[in-house]
Protein backbone atom coordinates (compact mmCIF):
# COMPACT_ATOMS: atom_id res chain seq x y z
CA UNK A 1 59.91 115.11 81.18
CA UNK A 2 63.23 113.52 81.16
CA UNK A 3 64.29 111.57 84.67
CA UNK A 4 68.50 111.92 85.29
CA UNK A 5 69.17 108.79 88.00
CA UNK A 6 72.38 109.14 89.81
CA UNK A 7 73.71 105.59 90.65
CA UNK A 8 74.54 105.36 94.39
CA UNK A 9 78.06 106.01 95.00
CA UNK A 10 80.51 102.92 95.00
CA UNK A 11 82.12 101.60 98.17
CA UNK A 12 84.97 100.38 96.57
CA UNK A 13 86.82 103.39 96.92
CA UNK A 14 86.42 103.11 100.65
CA UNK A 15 86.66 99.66 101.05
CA UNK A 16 90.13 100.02 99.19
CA UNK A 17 90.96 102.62 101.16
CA UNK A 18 90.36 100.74 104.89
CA UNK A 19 92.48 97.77 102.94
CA UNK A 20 95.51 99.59 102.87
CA UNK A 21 95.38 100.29 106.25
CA UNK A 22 94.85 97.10 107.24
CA UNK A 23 97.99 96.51 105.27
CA UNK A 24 99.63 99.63 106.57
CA UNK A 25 99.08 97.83 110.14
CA UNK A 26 100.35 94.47 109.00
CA UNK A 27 103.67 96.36 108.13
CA UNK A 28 103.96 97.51 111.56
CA UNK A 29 103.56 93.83 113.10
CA UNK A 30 105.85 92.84 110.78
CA UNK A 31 108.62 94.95 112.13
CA UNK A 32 107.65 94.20 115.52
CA UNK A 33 107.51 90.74 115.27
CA UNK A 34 111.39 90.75 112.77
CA UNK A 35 112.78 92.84 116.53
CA UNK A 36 110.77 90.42 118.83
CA UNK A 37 113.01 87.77 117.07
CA UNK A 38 116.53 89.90 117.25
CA UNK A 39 115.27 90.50 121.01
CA UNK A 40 114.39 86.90 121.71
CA UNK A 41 117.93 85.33 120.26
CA UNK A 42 120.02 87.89 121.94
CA UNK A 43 117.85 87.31 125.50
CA UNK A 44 118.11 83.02 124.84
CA UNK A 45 121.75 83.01 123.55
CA UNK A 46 123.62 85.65 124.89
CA UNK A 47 127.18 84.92 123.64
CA UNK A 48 126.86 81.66 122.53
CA UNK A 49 124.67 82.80 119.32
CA UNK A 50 127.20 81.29 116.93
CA UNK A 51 127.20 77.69 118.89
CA UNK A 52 123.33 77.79 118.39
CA UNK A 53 123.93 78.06 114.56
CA UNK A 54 127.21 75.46 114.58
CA UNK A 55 124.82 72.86 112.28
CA UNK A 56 124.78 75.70 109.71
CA UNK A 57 128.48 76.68 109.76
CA UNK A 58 128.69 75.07 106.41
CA UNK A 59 127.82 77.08 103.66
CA UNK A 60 126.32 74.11 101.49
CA UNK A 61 124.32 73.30 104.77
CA UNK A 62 123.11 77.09 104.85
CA UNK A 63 121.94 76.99 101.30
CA UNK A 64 120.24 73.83 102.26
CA UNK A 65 118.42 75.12 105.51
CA UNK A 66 116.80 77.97 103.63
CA UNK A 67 115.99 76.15 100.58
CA UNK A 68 113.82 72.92 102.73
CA UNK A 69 112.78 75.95 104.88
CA UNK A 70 111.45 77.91 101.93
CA UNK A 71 109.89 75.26 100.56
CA UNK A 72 108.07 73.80 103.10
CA UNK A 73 107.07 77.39 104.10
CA UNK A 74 106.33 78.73 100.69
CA UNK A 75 107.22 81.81 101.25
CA UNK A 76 110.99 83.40 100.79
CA UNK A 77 109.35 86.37 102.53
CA UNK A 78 108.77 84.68 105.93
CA UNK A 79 112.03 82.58 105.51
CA UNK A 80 114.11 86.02 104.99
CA UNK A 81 112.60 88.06 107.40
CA UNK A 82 113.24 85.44 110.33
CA UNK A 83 116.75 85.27 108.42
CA UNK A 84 117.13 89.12 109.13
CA UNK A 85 115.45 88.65 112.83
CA UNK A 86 118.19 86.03 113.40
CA UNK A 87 121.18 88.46 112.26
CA UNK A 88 120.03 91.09 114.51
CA UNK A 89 120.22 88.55 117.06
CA UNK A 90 123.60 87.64 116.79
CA UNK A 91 123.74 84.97 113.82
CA UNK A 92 127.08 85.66 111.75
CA UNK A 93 126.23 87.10 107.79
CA UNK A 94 128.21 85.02 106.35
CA UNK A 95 125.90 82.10 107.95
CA UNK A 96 123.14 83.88 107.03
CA UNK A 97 124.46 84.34 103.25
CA UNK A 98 124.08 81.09 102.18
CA UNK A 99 120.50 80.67 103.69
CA UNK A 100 119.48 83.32 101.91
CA UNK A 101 120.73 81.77 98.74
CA UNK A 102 118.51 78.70 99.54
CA UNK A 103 115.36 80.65 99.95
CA UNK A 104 115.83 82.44 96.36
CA UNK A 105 115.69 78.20 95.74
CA UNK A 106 113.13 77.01 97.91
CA UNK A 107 110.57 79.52 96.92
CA UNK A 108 109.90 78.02 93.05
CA UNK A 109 108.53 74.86 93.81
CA UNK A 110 105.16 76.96 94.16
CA UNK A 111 105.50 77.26 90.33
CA UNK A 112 106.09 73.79 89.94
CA UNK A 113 102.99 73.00 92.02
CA UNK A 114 100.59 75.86 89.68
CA UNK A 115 102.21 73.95 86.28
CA UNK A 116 100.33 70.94 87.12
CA UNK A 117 96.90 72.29 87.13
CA UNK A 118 97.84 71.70 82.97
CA UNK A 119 99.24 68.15 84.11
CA UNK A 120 96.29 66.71 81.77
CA UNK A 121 96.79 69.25 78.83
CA UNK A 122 99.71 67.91 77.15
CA UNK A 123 101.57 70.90 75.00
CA UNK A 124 100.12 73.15 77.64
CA UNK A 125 101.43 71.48 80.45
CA UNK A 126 104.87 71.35 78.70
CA UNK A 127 104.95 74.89 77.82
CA UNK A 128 103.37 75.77 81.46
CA UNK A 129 105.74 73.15 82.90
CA UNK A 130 108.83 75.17 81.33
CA UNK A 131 107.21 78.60 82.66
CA UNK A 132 107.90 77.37 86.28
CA UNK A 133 110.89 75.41 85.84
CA UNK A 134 113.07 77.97 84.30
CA UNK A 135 113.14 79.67 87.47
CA UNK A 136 113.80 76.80 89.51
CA UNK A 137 116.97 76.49 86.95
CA UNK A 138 118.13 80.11 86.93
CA UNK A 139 118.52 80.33 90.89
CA UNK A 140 120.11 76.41 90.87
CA UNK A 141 122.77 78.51 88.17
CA UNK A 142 123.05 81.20 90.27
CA UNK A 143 123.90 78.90 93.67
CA UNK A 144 126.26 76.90 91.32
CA UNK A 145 128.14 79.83 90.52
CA UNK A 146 127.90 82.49 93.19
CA UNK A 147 128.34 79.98 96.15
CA UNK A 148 131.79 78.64 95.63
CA UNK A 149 133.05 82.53 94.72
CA UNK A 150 131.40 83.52 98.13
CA UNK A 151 133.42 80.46 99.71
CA UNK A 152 136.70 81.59 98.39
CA UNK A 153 136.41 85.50 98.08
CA UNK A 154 133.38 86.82 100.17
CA UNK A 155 132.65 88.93 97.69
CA UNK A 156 128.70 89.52 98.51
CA UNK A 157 129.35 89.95 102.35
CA UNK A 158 131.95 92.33 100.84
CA UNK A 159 129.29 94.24 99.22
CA UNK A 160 126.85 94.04 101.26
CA UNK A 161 129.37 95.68 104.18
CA UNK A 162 130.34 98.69 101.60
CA UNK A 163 126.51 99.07 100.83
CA UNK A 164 125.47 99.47 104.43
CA UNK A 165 128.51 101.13 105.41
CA UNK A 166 127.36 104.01 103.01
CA UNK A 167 123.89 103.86 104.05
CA UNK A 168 124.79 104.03 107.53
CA UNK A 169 127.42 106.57 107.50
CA UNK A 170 130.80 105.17 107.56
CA UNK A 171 131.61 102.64 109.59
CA UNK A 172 129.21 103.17 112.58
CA UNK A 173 127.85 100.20 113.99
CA UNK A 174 124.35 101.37 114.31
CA UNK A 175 121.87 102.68 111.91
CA UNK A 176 121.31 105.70 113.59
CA UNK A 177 119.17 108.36 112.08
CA UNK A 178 118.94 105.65 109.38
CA UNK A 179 116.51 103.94 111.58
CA UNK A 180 113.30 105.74 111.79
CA UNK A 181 111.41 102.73 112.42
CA UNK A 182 113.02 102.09 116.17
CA UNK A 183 110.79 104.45 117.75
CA UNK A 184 107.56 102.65 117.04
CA UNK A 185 108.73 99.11 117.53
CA UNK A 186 110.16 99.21 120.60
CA UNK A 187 107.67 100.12 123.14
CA UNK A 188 105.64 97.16 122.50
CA UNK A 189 108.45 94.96 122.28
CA UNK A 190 109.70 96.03 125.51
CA UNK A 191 106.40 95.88 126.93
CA UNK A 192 106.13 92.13 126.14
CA UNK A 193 109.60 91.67 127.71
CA UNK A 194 108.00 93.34 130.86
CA UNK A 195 104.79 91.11 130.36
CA UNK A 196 106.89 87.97 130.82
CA UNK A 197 109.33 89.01 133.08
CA UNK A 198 106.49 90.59 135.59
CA UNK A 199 105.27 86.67 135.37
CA UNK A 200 108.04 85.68 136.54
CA UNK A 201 109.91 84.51 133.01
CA UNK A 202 113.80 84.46 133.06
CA UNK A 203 115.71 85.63 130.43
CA UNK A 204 116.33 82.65 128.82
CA UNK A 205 112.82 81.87 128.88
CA UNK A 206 111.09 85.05 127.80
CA UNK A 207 113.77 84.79 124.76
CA UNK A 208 112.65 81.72 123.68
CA UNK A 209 108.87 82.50 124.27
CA UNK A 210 109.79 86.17 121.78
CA UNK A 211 111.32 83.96 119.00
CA UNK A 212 108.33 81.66 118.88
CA UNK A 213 105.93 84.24 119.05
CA UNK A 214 107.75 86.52 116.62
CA UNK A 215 107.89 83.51 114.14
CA UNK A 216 104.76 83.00 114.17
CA UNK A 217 103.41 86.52 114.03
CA UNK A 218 105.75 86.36 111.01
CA UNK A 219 103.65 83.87 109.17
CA UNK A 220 100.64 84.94 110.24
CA UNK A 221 101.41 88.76 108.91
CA UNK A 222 102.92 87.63 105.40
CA UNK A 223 100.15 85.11 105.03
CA UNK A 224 97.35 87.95 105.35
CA UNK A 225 99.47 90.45 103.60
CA UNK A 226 99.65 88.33 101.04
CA UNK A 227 95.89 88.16 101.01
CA UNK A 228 95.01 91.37 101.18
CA UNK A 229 97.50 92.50 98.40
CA UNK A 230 96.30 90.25 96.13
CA UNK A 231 92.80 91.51 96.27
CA UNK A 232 93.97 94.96 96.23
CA UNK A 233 96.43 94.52 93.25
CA UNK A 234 96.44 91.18 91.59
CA UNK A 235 93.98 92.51 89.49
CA UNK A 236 96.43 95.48 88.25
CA UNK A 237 98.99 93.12 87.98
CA UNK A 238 97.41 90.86 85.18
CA UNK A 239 96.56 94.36 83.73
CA UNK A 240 99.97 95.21 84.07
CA UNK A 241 101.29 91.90 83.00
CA UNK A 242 99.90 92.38 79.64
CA UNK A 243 101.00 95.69 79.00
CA UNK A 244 104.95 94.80 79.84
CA UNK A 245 105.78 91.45 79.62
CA UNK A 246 105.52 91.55 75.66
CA UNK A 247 107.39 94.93 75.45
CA UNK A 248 110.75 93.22 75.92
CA UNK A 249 113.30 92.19 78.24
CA UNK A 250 114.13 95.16 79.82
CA UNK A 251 110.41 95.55 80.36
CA UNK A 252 109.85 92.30 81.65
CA UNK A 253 112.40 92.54 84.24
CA UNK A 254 110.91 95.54 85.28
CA UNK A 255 107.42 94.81 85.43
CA UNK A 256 107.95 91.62 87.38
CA UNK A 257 110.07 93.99 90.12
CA UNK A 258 107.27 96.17 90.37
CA UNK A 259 104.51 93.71 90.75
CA UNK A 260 106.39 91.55 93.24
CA UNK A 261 107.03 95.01 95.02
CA UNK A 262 103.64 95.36 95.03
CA UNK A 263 102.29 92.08 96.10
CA UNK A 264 105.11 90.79 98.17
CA UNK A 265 105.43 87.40 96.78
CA UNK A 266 107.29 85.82 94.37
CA UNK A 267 105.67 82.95 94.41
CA UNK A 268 102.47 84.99 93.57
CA UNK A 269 104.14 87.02 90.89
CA UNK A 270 105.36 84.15 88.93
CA UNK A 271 102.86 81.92 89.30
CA UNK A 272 100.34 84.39 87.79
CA UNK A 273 102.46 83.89 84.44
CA UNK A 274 102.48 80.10 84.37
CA UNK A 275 99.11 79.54 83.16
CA UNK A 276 99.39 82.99 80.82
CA UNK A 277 102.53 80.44 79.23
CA UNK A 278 100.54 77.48 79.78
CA UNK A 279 97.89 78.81 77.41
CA UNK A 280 99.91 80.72 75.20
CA UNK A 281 99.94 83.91 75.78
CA UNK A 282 103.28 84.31 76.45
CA UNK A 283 106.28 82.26 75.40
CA UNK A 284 108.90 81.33 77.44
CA UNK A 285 111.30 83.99 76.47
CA UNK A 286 109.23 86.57 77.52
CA UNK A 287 108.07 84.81 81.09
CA UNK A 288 111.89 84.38 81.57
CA UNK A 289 113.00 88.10 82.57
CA UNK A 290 109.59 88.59 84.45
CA UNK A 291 110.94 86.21 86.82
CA UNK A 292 113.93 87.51 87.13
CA UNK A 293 112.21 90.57 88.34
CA UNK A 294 110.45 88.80 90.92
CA UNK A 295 113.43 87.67 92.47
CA UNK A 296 114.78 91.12 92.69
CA UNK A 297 111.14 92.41 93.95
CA UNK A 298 110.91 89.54 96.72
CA UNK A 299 113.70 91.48 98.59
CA UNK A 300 111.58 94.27 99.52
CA UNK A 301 110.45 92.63 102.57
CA UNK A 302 114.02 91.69 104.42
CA UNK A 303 114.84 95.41 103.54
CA UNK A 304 111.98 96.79 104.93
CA UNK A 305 112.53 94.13 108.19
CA UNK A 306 115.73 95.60 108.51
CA UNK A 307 114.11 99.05 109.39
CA UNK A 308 113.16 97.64 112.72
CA UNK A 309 116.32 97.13 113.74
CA UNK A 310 118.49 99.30 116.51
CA UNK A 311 121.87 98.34 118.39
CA UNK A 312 125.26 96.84 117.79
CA UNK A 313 123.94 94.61 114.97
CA UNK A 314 122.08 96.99 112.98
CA UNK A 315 124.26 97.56 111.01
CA UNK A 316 125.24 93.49 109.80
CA UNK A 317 121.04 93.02 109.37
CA UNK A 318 120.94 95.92 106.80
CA UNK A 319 124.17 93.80 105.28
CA UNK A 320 122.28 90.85 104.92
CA UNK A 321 119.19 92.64 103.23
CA UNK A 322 121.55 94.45 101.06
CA UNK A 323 122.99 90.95 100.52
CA UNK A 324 120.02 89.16 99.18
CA UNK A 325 119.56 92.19 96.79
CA UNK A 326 123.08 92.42 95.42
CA UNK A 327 122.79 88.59 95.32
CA UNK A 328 119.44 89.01 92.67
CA UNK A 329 120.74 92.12 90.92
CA UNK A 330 124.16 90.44 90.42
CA UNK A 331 122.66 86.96 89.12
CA UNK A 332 120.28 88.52 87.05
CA UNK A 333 123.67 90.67 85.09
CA UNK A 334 125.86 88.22 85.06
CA UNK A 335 123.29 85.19 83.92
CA UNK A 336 121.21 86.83 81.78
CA UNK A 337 123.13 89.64 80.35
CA UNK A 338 126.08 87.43 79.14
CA UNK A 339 124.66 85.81 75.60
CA UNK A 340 126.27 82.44 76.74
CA UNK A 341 125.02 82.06 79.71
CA UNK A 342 121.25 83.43 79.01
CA UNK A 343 120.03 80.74 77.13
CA UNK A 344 121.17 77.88 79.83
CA UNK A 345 117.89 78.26 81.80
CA UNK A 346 115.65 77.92 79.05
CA UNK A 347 116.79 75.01 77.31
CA UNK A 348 116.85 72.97 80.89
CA UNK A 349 113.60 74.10 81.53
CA UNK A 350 112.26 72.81 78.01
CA UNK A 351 114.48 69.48 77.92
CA UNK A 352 112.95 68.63 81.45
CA UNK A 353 109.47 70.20 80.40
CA UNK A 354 109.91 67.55 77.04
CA UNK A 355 110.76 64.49 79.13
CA UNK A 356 107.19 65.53 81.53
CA UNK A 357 105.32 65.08 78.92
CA UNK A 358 106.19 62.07 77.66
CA UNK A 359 106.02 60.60 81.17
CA UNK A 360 104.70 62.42 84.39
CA UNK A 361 107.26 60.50 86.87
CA UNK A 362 110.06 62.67 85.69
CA UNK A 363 107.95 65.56 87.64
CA UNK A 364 108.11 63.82 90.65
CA UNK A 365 111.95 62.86 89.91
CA UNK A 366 113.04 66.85 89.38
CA UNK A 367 111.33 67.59 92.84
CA UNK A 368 112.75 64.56 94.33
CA UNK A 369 116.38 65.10 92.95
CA UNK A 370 116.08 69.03 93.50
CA UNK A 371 114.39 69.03 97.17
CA UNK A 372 116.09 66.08 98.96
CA UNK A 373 118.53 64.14 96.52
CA UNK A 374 120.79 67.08 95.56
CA UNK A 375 121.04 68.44 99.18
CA UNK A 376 122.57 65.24 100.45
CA UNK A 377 124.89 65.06 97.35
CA UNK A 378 125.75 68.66 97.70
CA UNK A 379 126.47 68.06 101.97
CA UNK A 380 128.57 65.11 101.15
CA UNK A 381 130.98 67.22 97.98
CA UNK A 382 131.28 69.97 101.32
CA UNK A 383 132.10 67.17 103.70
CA UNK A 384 134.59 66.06 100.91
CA UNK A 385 135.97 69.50 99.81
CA UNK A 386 136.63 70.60 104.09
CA UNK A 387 133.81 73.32 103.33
């Protein structure tokens, strides 16, 4: 007599399917806390939004702010979605340009910081070492060169108007049917507004009391997105990761987009690859355009902040989203599809990678010199140049 046992039925499926929407429900406090932000700057500075932001006037000083931002943060996500809060609240784009610029930056110290988990390894902390810092030397490039050309031309605010200006409809000021999101984030926003004014909370007050609260929602959403996606798809990824990164290029580009998409990290995304590099797998050329990717992916989240945005300024936070995209897409053509430029990255990367192994203090010099010595070098040239 032959016995057939059917194994019980996995949960996983389930489990999986209650993760998403958890995530699903993170989304949605994400949104509301990016318009408790644009609702909190416009209640606390009124007209005098540009005053607030007078420290950041400077460009050089913008790239700055997001880049220590970013990195003591460690997430570009958070940093760009208070970035896009801030814009609907009144803070000028082409303040908010060069912050976004520094968060691309600030973001790829996390690499750095996964590279020395080979610190003891020698060859595989040099290749893993060169893994994370070719980032870090691809978005210095890209501030090098796009930042002056946005000084003197404006060309990515220029974009980023025409983009949104087509996505909007012309050149209406609000995103209009564009904005599907505006009838689910409102209610509780005003709500809270109600909340705090029915305690007696001025306007000044409550506005102040939304941007700290929305800021910190903020980090608390990304950080258990973050979580939760990981679980959900970090395993795919690696899966992923071997299929594409090899394939080329093209395919590397790609598959880092996609993963970052899917994760919402950069930081996660590439520092999956460092120890894939650090142990061979991969060489450098092929981790190379899979960051890239990541950089585009990253902007996912200050596009999908933008969604929760209604009113006069709706129109300038979609700009700045559109911004940080064009700013990615553009770097990514420009830097690594010209053959002269492509290389530069890599062979900084594996010059500094050479001169940490021979002796570990040049690690701490690059973060030292990248993270606090250039900034002050780079406010000084602005202070010198009337920036």
């Amino acid at each position: 007599m032959t016995y057939t046992v059917t194994e019980p039925e996995s949960p996983t499926a389930s489990s999986n399917g209650a993760q998403w929407f958890v995530v699903l429900g993170l989304v949605y406090l994400l949104l509301v806390a990016v318009g408790m932000i644009g609702t909190g700057f416009k209640a606390a500075a009124g007209d005098q939004a540009k005053d607030l932001f007078a420290f950041a006037s400077n460009p050089v000083t913008g790239v700055i702010v997001g880049t220590v931002a970013t990195a003591l943060i460690q997430s570009s996500s958070t940093v760009t979605s208070i970035i896009v809060g801030l814009v609907a609240g009144g803070l000028p784009v082409e303040i908010a340009i060069p912050m976004v610029m520094g968060a691309n930056m600030g973001t790829t110290i996390t690499n750095t910081i996964v590279s020395l988990g080979h610190v003891r390894q020698g060859e595989e902390f040099r290749r893993a070492f060169a893994a994370a810092t070719v980032h870090d030397f691809f978005n210095l490039f890209s501030i090098f060169i796009f930042l002056p050309l946005e000084i003197m031309f404006g060309f990515l605010e220029k974009i980023g108007q025409t983009l949104a200006g087509i996505l909007v409809g012309g050149d209406s000021m609000a995103v209009g049917g564009f904005n599907f999101i505006k009838p689910l984030v409102k209610p509780p926003v005003n709500l809270l507004k109600d909340v705090f004014h029915g305690m007696g909370a001025n306007d000044v007050v409550t506005g102040v009391l939304f941007i700290i609260l929305g800021i910190a929602l903020i980090f608390v959403v990304i950080t258990f997105i973050g979580k939760l996606l990981k679980v959900l798809m970090v395993g795919r990824a690696k899966a992923i990761l071997h299929a594409a990164v090899g394939r080329g290029p093209v395919s590397g580009i790609f598959s880092g987009t996609a993963i970052t998409v899917l994760v919402q990290s950069s930081s996660t995304t590439t520092s999956l690859v460092v120890p894939l590099a650090g142990s061979g797998v991969f060489s450098l050329k092929q981790i190379y355009p899979f960051t890239l990717g990541a950089n585009i992916g990253t902007c996912i989240t200050a596009l999908l902040a933008a969604t929760a945005v209604d009113g006069g300024n709706a129109v300038f936070v979609l700009q700045i989203a559109l911004v940080h995209l064009s700013y990615n897409v553009i770097g990514v053509l420009v830097i690594y599809g010209l053959p002269f430029t492509r290389n530069i990255p890599i062979r900084a990367a594996e010059w500094l990678a050479d001169l940490a192994v021979k002796n570990k203090v040049y690690v701490a010099a690059y973060i030292g010199t990248v993270f606090f010595i250039l900034p002050l070098v780079l406010i000084g040239i602005s202070q010198i140049m009337g920036w």
